[in-house]
Structure formats: C-alpha cells, structure tokens
C-alpha atoms as a PDB file:
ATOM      1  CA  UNK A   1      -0.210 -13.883 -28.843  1.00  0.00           C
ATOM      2  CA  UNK A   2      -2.825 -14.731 -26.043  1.00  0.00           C
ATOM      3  CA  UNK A   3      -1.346 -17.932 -25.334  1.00  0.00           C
ATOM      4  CA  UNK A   4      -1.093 -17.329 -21.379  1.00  0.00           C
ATOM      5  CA  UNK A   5      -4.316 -15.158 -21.447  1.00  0.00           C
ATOM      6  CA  UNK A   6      -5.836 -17.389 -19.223  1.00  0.00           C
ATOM      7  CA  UNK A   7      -2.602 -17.956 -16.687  1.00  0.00           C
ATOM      8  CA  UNK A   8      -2.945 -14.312 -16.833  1.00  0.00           C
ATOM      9  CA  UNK A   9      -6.497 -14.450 -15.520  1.00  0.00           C
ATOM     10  CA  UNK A  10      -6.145 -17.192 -12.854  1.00  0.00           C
ATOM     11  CA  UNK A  11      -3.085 -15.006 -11.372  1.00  0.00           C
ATOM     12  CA  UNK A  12      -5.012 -12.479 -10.929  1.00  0.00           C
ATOM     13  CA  UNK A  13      -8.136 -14.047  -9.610  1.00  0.00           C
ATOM     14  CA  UNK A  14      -6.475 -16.618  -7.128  1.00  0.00           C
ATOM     15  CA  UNK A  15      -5.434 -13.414  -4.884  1.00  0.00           C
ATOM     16  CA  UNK A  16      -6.757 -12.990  -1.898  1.00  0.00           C
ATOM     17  CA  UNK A  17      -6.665 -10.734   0.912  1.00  0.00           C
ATOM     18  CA  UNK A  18      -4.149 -11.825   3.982  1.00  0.00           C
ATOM     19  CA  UNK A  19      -4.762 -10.931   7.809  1.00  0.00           C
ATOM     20  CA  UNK A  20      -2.579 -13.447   9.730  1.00  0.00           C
ATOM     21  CA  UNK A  21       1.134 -13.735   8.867  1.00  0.00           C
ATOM     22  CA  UNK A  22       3.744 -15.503  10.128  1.00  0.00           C
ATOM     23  CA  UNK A  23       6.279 -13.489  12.410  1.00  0.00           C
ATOM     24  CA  UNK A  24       8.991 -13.445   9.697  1.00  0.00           C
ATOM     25  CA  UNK A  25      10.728 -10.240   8.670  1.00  0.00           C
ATOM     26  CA  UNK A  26      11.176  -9.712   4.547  1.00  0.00           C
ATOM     27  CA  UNK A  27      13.831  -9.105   2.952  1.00  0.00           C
ATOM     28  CA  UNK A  28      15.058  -5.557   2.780  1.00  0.00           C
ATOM     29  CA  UNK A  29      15.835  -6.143  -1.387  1.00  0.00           C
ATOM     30  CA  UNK A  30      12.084  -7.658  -1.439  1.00  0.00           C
ATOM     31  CA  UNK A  31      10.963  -4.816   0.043  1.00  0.00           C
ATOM     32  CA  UNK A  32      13.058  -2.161  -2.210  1.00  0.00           C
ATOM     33  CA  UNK A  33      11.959  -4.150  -5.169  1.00  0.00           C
ATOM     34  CA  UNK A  34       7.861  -4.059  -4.131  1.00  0.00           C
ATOM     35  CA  UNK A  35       8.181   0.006  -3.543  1.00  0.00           C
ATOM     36  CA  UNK A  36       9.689   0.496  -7.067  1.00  0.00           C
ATOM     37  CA  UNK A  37       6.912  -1.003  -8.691  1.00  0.00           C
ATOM     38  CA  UNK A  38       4.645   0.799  -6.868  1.00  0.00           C
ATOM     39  CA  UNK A  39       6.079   4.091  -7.873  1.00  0.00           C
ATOM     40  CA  UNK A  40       6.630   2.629 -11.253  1.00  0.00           C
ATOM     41  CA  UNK A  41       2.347   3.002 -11.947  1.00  0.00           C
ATOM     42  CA  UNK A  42       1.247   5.710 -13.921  1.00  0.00           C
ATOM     43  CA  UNK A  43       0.283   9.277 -12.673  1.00  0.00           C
ATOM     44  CA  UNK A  44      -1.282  12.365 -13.371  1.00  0.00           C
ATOM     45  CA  UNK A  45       0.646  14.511 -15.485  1.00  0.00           C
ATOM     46  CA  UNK A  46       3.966  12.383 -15.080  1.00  0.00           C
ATOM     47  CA  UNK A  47       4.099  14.075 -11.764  1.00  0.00           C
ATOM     48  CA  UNK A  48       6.642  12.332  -9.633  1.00  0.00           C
ATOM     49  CA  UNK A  49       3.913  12.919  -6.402  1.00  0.00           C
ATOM     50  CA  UNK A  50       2.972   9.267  -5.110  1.00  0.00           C
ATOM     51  CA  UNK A  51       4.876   8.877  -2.063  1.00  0.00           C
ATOM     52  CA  UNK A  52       5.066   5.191   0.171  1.00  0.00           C
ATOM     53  CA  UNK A  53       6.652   4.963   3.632  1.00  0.00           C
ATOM     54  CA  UNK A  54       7.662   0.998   4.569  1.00  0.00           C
ATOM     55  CA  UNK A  55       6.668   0.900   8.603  1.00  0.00           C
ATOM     56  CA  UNK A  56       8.052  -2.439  10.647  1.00  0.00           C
ATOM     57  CA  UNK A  57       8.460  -0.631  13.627  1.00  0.00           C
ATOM     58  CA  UNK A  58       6.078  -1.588  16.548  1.00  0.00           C
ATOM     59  CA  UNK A  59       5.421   2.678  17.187  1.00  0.00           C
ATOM     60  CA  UNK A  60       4.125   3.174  14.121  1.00  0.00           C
ATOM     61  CA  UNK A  61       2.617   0.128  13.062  1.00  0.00           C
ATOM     62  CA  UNK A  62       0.728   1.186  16.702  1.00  0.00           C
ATOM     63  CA  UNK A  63      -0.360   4.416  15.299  1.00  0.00           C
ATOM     64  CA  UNK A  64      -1.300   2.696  11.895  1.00  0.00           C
ATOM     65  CA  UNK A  65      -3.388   0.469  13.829  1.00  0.00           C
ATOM     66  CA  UNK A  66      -5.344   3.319  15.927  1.00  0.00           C
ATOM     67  CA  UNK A  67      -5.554   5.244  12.897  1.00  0.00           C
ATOM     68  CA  UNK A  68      -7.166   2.252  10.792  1.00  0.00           C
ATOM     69  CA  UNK A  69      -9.740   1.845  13.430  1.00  0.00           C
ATOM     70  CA  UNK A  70      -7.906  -0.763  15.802  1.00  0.00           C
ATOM     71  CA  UNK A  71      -7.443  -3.281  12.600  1.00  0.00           C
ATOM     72  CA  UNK A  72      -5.490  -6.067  14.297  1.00  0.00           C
ATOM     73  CA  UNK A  73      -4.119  -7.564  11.436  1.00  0.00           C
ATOM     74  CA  UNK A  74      -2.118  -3.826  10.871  1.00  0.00           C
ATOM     75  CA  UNK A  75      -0.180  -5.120  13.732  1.00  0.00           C
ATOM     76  CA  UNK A  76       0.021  -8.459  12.776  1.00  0.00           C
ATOM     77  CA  UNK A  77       1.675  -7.834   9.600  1.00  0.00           C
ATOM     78  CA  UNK A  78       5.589  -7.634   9.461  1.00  0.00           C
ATOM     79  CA  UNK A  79       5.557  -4.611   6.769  1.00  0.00           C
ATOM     80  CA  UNK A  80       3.077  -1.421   6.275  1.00  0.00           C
ATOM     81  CA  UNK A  81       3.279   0.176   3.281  1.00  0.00           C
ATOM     82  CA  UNK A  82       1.349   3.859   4.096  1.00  0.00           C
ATOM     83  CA  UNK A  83       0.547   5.104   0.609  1.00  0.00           C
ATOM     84  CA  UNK A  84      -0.193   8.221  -0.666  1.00  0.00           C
ATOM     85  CA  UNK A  85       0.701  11.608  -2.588  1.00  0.00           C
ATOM     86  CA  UNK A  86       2.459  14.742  -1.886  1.00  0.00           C
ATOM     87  CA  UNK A  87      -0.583  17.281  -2.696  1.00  0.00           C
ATOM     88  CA  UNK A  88       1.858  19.865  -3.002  1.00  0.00           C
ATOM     89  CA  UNK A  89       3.280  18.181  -5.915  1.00  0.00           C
ATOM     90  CA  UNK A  90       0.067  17.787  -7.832  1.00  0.00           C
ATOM     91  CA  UNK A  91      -0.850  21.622  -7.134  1.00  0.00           C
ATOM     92  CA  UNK A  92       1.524  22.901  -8.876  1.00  0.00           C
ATOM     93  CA  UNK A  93      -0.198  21.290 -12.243  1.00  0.00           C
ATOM     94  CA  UNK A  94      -3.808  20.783 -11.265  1.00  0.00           C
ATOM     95  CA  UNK A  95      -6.277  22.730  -9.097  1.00  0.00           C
ATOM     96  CA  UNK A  96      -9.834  22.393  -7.023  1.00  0.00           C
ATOM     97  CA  UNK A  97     -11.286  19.151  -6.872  1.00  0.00           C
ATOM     98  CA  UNK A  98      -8.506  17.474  -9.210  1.00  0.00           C
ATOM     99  CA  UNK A  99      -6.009  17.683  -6.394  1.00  0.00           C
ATOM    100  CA  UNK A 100      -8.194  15.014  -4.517  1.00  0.00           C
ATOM    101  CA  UNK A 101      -9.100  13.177  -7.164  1.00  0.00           C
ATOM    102  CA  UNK A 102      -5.723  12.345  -8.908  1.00  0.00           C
ATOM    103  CA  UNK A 103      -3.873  11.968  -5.270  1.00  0.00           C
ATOM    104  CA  UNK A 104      -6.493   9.140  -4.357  1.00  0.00           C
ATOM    105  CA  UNK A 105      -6.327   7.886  -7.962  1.00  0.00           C
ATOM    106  CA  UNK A 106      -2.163   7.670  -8.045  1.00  0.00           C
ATOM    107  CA  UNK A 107      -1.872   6.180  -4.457  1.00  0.00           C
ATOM    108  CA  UNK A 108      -4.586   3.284  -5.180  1.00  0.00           C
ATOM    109  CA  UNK A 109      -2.624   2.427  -8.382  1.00  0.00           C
ATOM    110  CA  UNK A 110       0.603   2.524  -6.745  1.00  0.00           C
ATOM    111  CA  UNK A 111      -1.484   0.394  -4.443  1.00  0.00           C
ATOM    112  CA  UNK A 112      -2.547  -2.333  -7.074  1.00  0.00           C
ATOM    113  CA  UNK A 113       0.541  -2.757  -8.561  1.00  0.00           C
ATOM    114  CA  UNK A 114       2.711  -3.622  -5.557  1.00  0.00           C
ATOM    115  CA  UNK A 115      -0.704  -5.959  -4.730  1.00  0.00           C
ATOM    116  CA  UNK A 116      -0.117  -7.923  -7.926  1.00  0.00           C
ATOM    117  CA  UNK A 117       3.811  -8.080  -7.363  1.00  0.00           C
ATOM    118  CA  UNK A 118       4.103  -9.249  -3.955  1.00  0.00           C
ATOM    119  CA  UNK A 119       1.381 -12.133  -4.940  1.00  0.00           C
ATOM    120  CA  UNK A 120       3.558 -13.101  -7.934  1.00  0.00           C
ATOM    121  CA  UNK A 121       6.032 -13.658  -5.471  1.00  0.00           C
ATOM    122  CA  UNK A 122       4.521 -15.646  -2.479  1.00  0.00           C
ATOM    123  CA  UNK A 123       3.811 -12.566  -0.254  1.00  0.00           C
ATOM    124  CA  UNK A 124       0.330 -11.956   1.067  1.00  0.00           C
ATOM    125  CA  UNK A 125      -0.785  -8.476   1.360  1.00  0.00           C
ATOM    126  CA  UNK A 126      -4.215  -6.771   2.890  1.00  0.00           C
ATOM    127  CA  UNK A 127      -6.061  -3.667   1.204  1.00  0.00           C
ATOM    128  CA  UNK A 128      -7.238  -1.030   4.175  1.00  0.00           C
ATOM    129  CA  UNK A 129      -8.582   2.039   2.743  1.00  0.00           C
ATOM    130  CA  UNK A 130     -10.578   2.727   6.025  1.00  0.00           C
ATOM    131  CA  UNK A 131      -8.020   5.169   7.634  1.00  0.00           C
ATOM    132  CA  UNK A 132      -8.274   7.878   9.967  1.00  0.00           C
ATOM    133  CA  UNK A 133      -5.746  10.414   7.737  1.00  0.00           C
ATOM    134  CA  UNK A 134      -5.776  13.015  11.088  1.00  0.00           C
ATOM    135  CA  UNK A 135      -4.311  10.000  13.518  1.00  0.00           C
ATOM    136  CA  UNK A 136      -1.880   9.025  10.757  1.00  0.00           C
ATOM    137  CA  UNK A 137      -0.602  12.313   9.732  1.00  0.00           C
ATOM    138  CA  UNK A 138      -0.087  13.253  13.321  1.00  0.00           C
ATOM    139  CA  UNK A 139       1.668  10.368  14.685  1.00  0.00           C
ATOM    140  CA  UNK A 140       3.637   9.561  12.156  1.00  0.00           C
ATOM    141  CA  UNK A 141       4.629  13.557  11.618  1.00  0.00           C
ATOM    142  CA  UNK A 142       3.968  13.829   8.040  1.00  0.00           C
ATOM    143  CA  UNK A 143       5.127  16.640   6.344  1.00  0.00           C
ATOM    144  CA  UNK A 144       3.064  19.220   4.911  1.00  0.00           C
ATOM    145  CA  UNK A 145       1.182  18.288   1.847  1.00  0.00           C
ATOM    146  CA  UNK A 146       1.678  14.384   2.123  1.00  0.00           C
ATOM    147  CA  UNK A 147      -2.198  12.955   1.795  1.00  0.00           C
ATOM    148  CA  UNK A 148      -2.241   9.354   3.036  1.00  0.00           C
ATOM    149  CA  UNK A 149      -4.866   7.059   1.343  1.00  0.00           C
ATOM    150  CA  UNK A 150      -4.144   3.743   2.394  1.00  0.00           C
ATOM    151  CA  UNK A 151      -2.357   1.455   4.473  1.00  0.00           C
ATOM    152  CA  UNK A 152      -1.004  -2.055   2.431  1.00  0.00           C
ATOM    153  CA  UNK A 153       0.019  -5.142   5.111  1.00  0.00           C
ATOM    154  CA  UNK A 154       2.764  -7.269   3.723  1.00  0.00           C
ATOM    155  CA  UNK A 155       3.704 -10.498   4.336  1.00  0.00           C
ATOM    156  CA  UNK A 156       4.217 -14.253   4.605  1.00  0.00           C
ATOM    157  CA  UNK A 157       0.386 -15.332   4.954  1.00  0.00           C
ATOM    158  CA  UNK A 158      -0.171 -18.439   7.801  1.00  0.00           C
ATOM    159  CA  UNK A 159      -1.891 -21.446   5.894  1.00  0.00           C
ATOM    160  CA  UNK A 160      -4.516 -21.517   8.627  1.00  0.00           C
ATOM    161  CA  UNK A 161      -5.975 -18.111   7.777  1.00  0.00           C
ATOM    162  CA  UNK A 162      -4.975 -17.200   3.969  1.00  0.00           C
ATOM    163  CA  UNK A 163      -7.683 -15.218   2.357  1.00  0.00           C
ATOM    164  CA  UNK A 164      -9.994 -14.062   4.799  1.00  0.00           C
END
C-alpha cells in the first residue's frame, strides 16, 4: 500500500520555485488541463467561487507586474494564472470575517494543486502572493466581487536559473 510513499515524497520535495523561462508559449490543452485541476481542489461549502484568469498577453502581464511590485519574472513568464474567488459567491453562505478567510483559503489551494500538476509535467511555476489587489482589480477590470489572491507564473524553466 505505501510502496511509492517515498516517490511520493521526493516529487514533492524536488519542486522548486521558477523565475526565468524560456520564451516558449504552452499549449492551449496544457493550459485547459492545469486550470481544471485547480478548480478541481476543495472549497468551502462546495461553493463553486474560486475563479482563475490565464494572462499571456503583454497588457496585462504589464499590469500583473506593477501590481506585484515590479516582479520581473511576472513578465518573464509565458502564462499568469491570477487566482482568486468571487466573494459574492461565498456571501451568500458565509458572513464577517469567513468571507476573507475561506476566499484566501480556496484560491491558495486552487493554487497548490495546479503547483503540483504543472511540476508533474515538466512546467516550472513561481508562487507570488505579494500583490497589490487595487492595481490588479483596476487594470485588469475585474468584476464586482472577484478577490484576487495570487498571481501563479507558468512555464518552461531555463536550466541556467531553475529554482531560485
């Protein structure tokens, strides 16, 4: 039963965060494929809330950057993945401070799990929870309710700089 306990482990433990990536696009069916995991996580109250926008575009991956306080490797990467929740969603179940919590909690998990996935499959990926939600929201006209949490960089990491 725990034969591969330990394959398990080393998977897990061998990623590392990527911020240089080679210039090459992925594939639209990758991409599909990495968002349905994420919304495949668990969530508060089965609530269908967790919402993730795929960016490749050099506008928004410019107002990504500015709003992750000038990150360079947000515009390095080929793919953004802005993750969050529609608030609205989780209001109509939960109140007060359980709004917050479970819309940060469903985003990072959403998070995680496309993390895990896209380093099963060769693709490097970079964590930035640092973001300035006021930039974001505005330039990338968000609609009502939609809480960003964090920004995911996808992609093909360069030998030379894999895991900084």
């Amino acid at each position: 039963m725990w034969d591969n306990l330990y394959d398990v482990r080393d998977k897990f433990c061998s990623r590392k965060s990527v911020r240089n990536y080679l210039n090459v696009s992925l594939d639209q069916d990758v991409i599909k494929v990495l968002m349905e995991i994420g919304y495949s996580g668990p969530v508060s109250g089965g609530l269908r809330c967790v919402f993730i926008k795929e960016i490749s575009n050099s506008e928004e991956k410019y107002i990504c950057y500015k709003g992750t306080y000038y990150q360079k490797h947000v515009l390095r990467a080929p793919h953004i993945f802005l993750i969050g929740c529609n608030d609205s969603i989780i209001e109509e179940k939960y109140n007060g401070e359980f709004v917050n919590i479970f819309s940060c909690q469903n985003s990072v998990i959403a998070a995680q799990n496309i993390i895990i996935a896209a380093h099963e499959m060769g693709i490097g990926t970079c964590f930035v929870g640092a973001i300035r939600k006021d930039v974001i929201i505005d330039g990338l006209k968000l609609d009502k309710g939609y809480n960003p949490w964090c920004i995911l960089c996808l992609g093909i990491g360069r030998d030379d700089n894999i895991g900084i």
